[in-house]
C-alpha atoms as a PDB file:
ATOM      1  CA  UNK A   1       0.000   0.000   0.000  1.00  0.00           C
ATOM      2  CA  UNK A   2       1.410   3.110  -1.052  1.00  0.00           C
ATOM      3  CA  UNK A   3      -0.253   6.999  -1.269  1.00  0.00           C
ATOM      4  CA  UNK A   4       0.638   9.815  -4.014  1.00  0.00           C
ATOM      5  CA  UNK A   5      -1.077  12.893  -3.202  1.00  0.00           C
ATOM      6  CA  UNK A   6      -1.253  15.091  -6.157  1.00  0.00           C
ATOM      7  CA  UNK A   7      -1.652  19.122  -4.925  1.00  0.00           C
ATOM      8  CA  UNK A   8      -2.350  21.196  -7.187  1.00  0.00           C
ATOM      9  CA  UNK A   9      -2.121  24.831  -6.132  1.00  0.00           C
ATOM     10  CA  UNK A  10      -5.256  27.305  -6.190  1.00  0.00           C
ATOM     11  CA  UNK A  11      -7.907  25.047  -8.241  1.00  0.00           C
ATOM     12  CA  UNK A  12     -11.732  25.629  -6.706  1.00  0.00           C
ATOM     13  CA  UNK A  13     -15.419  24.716  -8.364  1.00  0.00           C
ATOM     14  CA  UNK A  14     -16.321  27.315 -10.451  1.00  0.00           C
ATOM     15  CA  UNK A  15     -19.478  28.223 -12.700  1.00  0.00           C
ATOM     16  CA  UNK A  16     -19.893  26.412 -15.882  1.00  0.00           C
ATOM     17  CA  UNK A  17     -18.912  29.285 -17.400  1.00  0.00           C
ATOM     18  CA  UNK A  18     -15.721  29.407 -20.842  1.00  0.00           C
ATOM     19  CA  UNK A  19     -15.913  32.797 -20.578  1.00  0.00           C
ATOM     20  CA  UNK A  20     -13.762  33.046 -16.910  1.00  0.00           C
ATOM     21  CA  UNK A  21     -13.914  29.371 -15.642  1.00  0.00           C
ATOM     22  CA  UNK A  22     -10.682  27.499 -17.644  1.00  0.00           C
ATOM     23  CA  UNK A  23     -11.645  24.025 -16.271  1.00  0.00           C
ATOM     24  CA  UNK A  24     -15.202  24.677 -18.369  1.00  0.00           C
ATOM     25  CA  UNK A  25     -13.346  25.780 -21.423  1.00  0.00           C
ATOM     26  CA  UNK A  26     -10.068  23.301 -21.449  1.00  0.00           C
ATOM     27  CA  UNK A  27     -10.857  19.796 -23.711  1.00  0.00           C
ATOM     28  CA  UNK A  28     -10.158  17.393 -20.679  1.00  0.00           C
ATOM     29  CA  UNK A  29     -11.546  14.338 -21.140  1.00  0.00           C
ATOM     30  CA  UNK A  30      -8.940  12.401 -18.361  1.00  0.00           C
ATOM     31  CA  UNK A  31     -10.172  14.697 -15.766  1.00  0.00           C
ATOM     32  CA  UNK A  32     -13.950  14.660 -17.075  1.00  0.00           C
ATOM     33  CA  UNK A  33     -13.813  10.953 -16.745  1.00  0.00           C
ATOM     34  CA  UNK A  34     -13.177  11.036 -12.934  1.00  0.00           C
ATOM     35  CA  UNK A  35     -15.830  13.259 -12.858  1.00  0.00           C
ATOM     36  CA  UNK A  36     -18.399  11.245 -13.714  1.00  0.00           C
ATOM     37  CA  UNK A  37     -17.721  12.700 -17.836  1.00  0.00           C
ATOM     38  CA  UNK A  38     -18.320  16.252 -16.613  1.00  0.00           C
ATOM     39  CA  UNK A  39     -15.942  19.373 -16.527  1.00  0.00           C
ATOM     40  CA  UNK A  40     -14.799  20.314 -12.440  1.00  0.00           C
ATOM     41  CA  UNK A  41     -17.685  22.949 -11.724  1.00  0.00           C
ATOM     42  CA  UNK A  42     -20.109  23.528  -8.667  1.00  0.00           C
ATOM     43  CA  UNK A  43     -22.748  21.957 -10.467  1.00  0.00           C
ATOM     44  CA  UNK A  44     -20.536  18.750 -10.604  1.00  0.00           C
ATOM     45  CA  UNK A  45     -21.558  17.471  -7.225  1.00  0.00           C
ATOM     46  CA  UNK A  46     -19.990  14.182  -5.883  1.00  0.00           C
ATOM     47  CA  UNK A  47     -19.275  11.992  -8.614  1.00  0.00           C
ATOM     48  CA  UNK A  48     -18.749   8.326  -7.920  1.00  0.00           C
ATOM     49  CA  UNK A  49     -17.117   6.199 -11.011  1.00  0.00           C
ATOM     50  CA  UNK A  50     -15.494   2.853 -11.356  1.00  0.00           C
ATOM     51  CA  UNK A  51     -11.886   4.425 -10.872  1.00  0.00           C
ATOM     52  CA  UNK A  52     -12.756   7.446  -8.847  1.00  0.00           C
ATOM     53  CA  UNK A  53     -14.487   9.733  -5.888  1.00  0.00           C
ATOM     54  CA  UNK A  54     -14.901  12.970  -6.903  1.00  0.00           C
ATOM     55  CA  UNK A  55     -15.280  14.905  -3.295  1.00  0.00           C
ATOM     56  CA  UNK A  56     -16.593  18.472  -3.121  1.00  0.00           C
ATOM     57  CA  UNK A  57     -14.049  19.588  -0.627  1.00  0.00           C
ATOM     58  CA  UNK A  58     -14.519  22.390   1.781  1.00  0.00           C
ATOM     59  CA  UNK A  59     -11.720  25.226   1.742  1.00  0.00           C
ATOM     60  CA  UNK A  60     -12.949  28.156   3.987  1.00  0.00           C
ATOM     61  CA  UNK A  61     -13.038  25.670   7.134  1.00  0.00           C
ATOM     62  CA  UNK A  62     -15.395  27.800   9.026  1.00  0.00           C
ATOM     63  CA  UNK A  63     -13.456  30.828   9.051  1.00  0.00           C
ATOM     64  CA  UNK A  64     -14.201  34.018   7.561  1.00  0.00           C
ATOM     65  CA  UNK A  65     -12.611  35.733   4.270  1.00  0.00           C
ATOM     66  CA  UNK A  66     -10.609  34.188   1.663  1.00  0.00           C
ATOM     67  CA  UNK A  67      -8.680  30.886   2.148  1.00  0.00           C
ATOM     68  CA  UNK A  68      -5.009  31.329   1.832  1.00  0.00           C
ATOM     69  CA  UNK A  69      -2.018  29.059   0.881  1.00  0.00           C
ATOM     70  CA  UNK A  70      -0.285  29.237   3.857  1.00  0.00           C
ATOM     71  CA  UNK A  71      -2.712  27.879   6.379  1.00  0.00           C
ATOM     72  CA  UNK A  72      -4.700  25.328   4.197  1.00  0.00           C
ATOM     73  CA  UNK A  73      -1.397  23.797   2.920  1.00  0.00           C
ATOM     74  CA  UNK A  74      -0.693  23.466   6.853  1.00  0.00           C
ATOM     75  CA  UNK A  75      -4.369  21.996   7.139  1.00  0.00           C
ATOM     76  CA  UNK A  76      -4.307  19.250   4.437  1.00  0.00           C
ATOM     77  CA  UNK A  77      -0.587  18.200   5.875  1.00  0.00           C
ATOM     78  CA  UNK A  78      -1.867  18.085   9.486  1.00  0.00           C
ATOM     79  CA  UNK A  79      -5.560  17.454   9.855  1.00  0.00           C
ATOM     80  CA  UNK A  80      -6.181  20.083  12.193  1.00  0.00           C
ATOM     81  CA  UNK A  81      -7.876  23.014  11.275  1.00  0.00           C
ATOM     82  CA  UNK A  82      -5.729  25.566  10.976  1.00  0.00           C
ATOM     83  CA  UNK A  83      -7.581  28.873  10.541  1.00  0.00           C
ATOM     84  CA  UNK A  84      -9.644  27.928  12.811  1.00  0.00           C
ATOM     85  CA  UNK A  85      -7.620  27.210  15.398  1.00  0.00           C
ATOM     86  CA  UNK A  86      -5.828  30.384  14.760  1.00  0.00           C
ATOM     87  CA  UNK A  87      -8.723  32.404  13.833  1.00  0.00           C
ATOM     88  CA  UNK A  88      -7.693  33.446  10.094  1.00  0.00           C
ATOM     89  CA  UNK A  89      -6.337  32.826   6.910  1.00  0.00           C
ATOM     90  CA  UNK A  90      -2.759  33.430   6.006  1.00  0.00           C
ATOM     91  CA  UNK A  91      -0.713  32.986   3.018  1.00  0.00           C
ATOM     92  CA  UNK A  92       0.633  32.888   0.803  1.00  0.00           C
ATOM     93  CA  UNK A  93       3.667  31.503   2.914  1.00  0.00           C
ATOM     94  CA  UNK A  94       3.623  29.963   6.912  1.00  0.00           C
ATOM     95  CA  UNK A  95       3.253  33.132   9.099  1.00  0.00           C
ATOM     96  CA  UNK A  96       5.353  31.616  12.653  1.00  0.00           C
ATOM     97  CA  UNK A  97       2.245  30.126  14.098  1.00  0.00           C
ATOM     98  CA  UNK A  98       1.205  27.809  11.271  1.00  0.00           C
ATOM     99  CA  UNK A  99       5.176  26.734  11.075  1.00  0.00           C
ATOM    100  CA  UNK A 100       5.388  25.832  14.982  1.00  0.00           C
ATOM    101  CA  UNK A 101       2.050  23.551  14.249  1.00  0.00           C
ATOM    102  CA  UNK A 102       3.886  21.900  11.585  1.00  0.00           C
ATOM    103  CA  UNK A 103       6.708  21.715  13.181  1.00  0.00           C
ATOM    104  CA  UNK A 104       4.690  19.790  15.832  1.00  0.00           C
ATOM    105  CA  UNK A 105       3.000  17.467  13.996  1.00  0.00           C
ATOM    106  CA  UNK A 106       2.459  16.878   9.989  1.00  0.00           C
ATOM    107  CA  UNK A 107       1.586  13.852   7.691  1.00  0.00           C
ATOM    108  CA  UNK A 108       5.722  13.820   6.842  1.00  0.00           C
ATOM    109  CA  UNK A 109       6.952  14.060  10.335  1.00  0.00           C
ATOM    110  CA  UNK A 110       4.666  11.485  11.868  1.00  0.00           C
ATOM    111  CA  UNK A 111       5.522   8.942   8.554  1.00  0.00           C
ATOM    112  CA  UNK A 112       9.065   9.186   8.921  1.00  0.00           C
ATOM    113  CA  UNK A 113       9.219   8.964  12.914  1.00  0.00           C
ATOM    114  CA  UNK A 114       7.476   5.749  12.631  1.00  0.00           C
ATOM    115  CA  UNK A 115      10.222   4.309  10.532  1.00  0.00           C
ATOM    116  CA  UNK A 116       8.066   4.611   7.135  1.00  0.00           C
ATOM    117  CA  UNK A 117       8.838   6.174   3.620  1.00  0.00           C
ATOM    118  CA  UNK A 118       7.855   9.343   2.573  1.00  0.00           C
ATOM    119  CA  UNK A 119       8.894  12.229   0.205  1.00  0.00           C
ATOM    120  CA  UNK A 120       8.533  15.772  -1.460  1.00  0.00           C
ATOM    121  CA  UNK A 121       9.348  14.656  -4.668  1.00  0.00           C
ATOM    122  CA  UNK A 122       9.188  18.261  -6.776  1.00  0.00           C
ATOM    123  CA  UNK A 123      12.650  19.526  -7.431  1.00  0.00           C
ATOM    124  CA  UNK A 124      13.520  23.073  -6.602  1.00  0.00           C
ATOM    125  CA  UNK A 125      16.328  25.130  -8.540  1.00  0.00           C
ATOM    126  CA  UNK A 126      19.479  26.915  -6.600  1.00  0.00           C
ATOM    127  CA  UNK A 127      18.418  30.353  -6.434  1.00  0.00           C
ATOM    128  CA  UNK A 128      15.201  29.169  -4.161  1.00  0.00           C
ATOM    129  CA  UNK A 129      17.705  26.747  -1.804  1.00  0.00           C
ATOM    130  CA  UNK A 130      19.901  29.907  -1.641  1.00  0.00           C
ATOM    131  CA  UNK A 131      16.990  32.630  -0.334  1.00  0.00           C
ATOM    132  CA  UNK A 132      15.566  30.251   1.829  1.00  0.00           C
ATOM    133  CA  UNK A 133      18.880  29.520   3.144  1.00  0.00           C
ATOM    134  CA  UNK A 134      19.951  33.166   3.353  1.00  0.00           C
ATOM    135  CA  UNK A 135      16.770  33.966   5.048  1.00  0.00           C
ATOM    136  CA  UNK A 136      15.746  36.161   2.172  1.00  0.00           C
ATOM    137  CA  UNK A 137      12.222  33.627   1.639  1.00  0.00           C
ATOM    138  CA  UNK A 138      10.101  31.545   3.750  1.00  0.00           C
ATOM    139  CA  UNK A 139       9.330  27.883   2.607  1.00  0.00           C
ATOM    140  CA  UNK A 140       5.815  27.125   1.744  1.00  0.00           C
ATOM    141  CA  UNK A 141       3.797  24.829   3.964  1.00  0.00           C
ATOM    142  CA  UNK A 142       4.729  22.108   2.159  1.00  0.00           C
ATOM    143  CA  UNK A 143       8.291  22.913   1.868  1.00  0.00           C
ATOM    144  CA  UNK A 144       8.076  23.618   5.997  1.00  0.00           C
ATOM    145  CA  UNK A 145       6.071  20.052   6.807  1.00  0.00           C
ATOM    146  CA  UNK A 146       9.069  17.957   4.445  1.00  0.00           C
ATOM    147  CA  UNK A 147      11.892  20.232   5.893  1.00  0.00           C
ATOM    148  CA  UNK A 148      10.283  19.633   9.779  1.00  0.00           C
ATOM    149  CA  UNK A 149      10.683  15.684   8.878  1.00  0.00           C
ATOM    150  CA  UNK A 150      13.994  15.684   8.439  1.00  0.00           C
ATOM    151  CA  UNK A 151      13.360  16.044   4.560  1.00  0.00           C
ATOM    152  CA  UNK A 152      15.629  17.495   2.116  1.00  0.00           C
ATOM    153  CA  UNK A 153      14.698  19.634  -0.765  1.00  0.00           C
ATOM    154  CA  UNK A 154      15.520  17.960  -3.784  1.00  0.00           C
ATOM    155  CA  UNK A 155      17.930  19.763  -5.953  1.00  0.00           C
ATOM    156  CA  UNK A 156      18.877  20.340  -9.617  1.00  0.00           C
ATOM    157  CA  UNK A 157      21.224  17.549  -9.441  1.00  0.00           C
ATOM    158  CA  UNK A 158      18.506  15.039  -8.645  1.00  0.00           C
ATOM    159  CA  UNK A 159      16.044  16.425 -11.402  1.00  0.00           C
ATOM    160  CA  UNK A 160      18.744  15.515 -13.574  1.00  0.00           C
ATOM    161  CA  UNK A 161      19.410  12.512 -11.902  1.00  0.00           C
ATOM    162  CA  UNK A 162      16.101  10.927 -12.503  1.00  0.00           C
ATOM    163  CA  UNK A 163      15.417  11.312  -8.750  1.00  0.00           C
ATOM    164  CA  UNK A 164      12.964  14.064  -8.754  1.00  0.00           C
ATOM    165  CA  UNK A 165      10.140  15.860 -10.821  1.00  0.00           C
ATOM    166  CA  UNK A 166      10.122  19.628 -12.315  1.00  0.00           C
ATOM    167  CA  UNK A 167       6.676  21.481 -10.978  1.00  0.00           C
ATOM    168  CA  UNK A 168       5.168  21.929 -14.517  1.00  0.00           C
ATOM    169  CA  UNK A 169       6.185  18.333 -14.878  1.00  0.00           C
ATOM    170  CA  UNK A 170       7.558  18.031 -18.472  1.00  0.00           C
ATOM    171  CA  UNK A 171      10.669  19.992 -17.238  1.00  0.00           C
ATOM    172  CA  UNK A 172      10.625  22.769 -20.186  1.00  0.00           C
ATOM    173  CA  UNK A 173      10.537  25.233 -17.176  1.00  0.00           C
ATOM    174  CA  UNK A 174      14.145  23.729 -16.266  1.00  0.00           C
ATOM    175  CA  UNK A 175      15.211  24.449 -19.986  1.00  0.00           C
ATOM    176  CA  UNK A 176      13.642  27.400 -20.723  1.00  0.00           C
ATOM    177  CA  UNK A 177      13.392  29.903 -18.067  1.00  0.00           C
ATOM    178  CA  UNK A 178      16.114  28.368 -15.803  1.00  0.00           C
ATOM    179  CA  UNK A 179      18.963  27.458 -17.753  1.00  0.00           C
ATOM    180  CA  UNK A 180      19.473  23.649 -17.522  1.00  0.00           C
ATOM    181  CA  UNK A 181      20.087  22.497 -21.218  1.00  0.00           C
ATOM    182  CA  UNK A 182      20.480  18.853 -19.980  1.00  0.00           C
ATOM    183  CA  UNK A 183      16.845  18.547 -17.818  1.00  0.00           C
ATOM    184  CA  UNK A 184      15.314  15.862 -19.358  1.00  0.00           C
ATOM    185  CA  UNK A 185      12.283  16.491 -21.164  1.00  0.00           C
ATOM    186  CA  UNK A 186       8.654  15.094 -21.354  1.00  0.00           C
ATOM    187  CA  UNK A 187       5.278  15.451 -22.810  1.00  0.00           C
ATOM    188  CA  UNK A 188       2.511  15.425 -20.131  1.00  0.00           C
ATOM    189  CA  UNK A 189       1.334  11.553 -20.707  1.00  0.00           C
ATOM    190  CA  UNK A 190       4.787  10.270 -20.493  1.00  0.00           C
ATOM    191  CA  UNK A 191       5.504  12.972 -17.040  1.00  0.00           C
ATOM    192  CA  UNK A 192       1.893  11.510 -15.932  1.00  0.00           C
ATOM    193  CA  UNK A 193       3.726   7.352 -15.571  1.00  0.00           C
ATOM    194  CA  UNK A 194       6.902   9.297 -14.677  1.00  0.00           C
ATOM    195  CA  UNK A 195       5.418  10.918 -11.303  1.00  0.00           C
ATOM    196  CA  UNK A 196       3.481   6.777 -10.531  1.00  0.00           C
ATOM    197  CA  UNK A 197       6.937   5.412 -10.710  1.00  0.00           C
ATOM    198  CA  UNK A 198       8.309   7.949  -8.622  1.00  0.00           C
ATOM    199  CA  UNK A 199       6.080   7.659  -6.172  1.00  0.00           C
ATOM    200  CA  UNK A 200       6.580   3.769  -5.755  1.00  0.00           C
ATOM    201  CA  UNK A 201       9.811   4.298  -4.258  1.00  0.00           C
ATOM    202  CA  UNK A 202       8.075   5.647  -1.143  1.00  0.00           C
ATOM    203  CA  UNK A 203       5.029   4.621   0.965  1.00  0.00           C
ATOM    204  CA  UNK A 204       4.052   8.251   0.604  1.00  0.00           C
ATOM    205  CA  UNK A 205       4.697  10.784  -1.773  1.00  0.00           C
ATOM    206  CA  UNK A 206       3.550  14.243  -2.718  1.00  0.00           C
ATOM    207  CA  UNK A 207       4.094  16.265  -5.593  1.00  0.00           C
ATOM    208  CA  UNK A 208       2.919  19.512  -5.944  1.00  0.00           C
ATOM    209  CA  UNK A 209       2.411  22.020  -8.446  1.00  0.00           C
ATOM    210  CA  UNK A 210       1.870  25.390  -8.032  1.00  0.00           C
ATOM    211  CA  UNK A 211       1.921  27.637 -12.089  1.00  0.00           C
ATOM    212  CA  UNK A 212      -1.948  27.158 -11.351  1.00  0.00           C
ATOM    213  CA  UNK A 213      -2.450  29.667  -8.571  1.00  0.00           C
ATOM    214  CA  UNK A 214      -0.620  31.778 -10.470  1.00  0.00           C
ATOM    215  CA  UNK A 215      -2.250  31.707 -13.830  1.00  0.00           C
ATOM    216  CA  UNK A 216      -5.372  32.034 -11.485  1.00  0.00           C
ATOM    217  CA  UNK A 217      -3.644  35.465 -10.424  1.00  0.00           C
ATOM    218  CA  UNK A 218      -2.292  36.553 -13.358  1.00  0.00           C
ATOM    219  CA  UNK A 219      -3.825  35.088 -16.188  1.00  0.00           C
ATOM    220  CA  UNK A 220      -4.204  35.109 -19.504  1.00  0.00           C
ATOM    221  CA  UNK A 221      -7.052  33.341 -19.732  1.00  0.00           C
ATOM    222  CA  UNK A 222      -5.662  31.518 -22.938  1.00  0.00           C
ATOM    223  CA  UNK A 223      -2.639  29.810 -21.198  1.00  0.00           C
ATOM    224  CA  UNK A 224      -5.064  28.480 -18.169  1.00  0.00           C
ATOM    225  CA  UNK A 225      -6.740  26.527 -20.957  1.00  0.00           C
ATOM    226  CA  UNK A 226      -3.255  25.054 -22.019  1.00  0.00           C
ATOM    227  CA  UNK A 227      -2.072  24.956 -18.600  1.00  0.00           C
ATOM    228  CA  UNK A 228      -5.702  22.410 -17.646  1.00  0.00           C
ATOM    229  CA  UNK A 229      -5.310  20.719 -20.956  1.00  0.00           C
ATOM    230  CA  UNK A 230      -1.354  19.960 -19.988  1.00  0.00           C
ATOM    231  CA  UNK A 231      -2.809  18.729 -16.326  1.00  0.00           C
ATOM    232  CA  UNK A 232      -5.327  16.290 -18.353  1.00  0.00           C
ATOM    233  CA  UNK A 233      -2.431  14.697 -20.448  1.00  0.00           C
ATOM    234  CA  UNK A 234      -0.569  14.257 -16.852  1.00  0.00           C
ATOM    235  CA  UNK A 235      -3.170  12.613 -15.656  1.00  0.00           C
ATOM    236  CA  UNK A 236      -4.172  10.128 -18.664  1.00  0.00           C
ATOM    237  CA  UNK A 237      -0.728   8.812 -17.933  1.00  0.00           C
ATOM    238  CA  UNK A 238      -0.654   8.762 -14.316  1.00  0.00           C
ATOM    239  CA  UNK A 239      -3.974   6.378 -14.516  1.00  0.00           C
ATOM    240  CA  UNK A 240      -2.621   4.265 -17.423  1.00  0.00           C
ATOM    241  CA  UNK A 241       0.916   3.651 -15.016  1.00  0.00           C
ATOM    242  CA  UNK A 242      -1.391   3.594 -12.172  1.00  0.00           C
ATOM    243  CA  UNK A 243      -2.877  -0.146 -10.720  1.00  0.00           C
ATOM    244  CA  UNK A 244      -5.523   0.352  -8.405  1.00  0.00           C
ATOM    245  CA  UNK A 245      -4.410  -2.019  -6.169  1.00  0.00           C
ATOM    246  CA  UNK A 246      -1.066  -0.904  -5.436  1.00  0.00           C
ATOM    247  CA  UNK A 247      -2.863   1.750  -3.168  1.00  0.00           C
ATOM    248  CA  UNK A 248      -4.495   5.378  -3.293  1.00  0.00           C
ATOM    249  CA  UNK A 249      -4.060   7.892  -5.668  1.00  0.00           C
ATOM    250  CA  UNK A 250      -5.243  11.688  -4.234  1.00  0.00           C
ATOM    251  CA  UNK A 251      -5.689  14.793  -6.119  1.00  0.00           C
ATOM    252  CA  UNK A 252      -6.677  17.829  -4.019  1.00  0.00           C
ATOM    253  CA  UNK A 253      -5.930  21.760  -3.756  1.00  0.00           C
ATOM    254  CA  UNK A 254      -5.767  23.912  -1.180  1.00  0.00           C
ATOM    255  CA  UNK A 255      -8.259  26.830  -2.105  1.00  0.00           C
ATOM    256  CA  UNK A 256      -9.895  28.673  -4.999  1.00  0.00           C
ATOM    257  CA  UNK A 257      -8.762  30.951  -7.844  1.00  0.00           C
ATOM    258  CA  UNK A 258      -7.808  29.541 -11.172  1.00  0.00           C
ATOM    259  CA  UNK A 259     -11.414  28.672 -11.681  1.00  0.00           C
ATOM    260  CA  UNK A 260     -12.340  32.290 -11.956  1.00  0.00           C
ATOM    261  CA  UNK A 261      -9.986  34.596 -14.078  1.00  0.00           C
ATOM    262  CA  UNK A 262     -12.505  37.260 -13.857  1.00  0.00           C
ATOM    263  CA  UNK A 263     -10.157  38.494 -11.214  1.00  0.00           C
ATOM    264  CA  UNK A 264      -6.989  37.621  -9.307  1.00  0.00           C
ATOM    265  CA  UNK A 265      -8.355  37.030  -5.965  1.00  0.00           C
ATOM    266  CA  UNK A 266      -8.938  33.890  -4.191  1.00  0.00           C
ATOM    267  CA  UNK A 267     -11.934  32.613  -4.025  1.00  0.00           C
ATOM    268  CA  UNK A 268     -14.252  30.804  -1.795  1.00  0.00           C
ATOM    269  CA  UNK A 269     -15.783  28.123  -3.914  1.00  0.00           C
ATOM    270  CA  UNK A 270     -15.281  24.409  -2.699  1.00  0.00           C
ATOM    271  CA  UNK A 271     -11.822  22.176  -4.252  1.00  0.00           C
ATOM    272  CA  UNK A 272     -12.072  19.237  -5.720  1.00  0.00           C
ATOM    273  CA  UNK A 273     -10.592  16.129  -3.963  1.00  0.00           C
ATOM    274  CA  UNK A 274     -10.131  12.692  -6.382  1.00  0.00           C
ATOM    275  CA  UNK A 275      -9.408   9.671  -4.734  1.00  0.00           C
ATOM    276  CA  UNK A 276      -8.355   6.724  -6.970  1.00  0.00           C
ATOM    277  CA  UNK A 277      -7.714   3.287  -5.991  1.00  0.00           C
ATOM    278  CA  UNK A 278      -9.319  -0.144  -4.773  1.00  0.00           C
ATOM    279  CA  UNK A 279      -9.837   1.391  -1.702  1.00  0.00           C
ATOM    280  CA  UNK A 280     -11.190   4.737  -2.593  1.00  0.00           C
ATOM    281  CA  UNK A 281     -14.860   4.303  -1.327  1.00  0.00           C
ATOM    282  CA  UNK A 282     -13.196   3.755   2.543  1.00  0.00           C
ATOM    283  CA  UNK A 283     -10.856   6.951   1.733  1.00  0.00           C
ATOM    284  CA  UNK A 284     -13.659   9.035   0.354  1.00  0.00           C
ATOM    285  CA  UNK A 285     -16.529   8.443   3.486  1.00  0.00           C
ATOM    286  CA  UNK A 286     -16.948  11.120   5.384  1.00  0.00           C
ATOM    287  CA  UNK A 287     -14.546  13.404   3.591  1.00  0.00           C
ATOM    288  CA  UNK A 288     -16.069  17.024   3.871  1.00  0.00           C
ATOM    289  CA  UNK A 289     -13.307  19.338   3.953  1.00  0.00           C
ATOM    290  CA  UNK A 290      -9.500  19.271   3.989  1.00  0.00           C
ATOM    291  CA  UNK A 291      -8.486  18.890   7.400  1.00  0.00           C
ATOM    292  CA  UNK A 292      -9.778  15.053   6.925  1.00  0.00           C
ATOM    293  CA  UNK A 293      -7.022  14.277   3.974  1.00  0.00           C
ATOM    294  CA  UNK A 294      -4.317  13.857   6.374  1.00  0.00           C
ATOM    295  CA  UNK A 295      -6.666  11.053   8.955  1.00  0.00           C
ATOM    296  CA  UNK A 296      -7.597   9.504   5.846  1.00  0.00           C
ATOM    297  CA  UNK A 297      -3.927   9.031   4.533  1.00  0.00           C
ATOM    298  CA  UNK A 298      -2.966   7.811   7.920  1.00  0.00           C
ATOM    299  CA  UNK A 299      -5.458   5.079   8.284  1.00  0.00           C
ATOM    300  CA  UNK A 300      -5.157   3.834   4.585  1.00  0.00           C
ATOM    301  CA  UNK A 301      -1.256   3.369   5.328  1.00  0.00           C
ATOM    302  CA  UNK A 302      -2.444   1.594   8.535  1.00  0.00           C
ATOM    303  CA  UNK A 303      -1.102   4.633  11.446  1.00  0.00           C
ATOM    304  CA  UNK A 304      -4.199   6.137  12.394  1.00  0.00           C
ATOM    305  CA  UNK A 305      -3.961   6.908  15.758  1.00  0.00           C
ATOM    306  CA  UNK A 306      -0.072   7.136  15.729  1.00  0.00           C
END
């Protein structure tokens, strides 16, 4: 039994709308299909297939305003509500309360001090290990949960290595914007098996992608659409690499935004969680909002209570 969680950053349930919703304009028929054959909207509801729960996921958590990165990253990797407990949103990055919860307790930490297998398994380029290490930027709450394990960031060198994953995936980021001639390249279907064989190295393993959230900032509106297209062709090879009995399979997100480019706020519209596997009907149950993902992961891996 093994668990990939798939986060990807700033993706709510929007209206049905191609005019400002890219998940209702994109041609996705991977994602549609674990959907029931419908596009990721509010009118979707929760759609049960033969490979998939698609969960409705609550983002706000009971707390007034906007959901923020910050402290519903530190809610998904802890199961404890963090706004509430602290009484607001904060993001995008770990303000010092939501790091000494992590620090506490997370999904990583509690894996790792039980002798299990677990990893971050994005790849992150030198100038980022540099500011955080100069103090010039904070991790995110991911980045903060893995480090708090005893977790290292994976470099450049292992991206080349074969040993971790560029963000985007097909690692044209690495070539193009960041100067590594030699980061090996692939299309979205082949990233898609990449990221399942990956992940079988480790009894847990997230990877997370974040060019979402800010497309869902920033726009334009016609490079969403790619972006959601891109995600599908992940995901159709993900699910062909994928064997539902190996173990779960978890797509989720952390709050609203690219769903509505009408603006570059947040938003307060319920995520969508996927759960795929033999066991996904035990995973899904009682799944409301994200402070359950963490529980959930525990007890499929056989730890709750730990």
């Amino acid at each position: 039994m093994h668990v990939l969680l798939i986060f990807v950053d700033g993706v709510g349930l929007g209206a049905d709308d191609p005019a400002v919703n890219p998940l209702a304009a994109a041609d996705t028929p991977t994602l549609d299909s674990l959907a029931g054959g419908r596009r990721w909207t509010a009118s979707t509801g929760w759609q049960t297939t033969d490979r998939a729960e698609f969960i409705p996921t609550d983002a706000v958590l009971g707390v007034a305003g906007r959901p923020q990165s910050g402290t519903n990253q530190a809610t998904i990797l802890t199961g404890i509500n963090v706004p509430a407990q602290l009484g607001y949103h904060f993001g995008p990055k770990p303000d010092a309360p939501t790091r000494a919860l992590l620090e506490e307790t997370n999904l990583f930490k509690t894996l790792i001090e039980a002798g299990r297998s677990a990893d971050l398994i994005n790849a992150y380029p030198p100038r980022l290990h540099h500011d955080i290490n100069r103090g010039k930027t904070l991790r995110s709450s991911i980045q903060h949960a893995a480090w708090a394990a005893g977790l290292p960031m994976h470099t450049a060198e292992d991206l080349l290595s074969g040993g971790a994953m560029s963000e985007e995936w097909t690692g044209k980021a690495w070539r193009e914007m960041l100067g590594y001639p030699d980061a090996p390249i692939f299309t979205p279907h082949e990233a898609g098996r990449r990221m399942v064989e990956l992940s079988r190295g480790y009894e847990f393993a997230f990877f997370s992608h974040w060019y979402t959230d800010i497309l869902g900032h920033r726009g334009p509106f016609e490079d969403a659409v790619r972006l959601w297209e891109t995600i599908d062709g992940v995901m159709r090879g993900a699910l062909e690499a994928w064997d539902d009995d190996e173990g779960l399979m978890v797509i989720t997100s952390d709050h609203g935004n690219f769903e509505d480019l009408s603006h570059g706020k947040h938003t307060e519209n319920l995520v969508p969680t996927v759960v795929v596997g033999a066991q996904k009907a035990a995973f899904a149950d009682g799944l409301t909002d994200l402070s359950h993902i963490t529980p959930k992961i525990l007890r499929a891996l056989g730890m709750l209570g730990l």
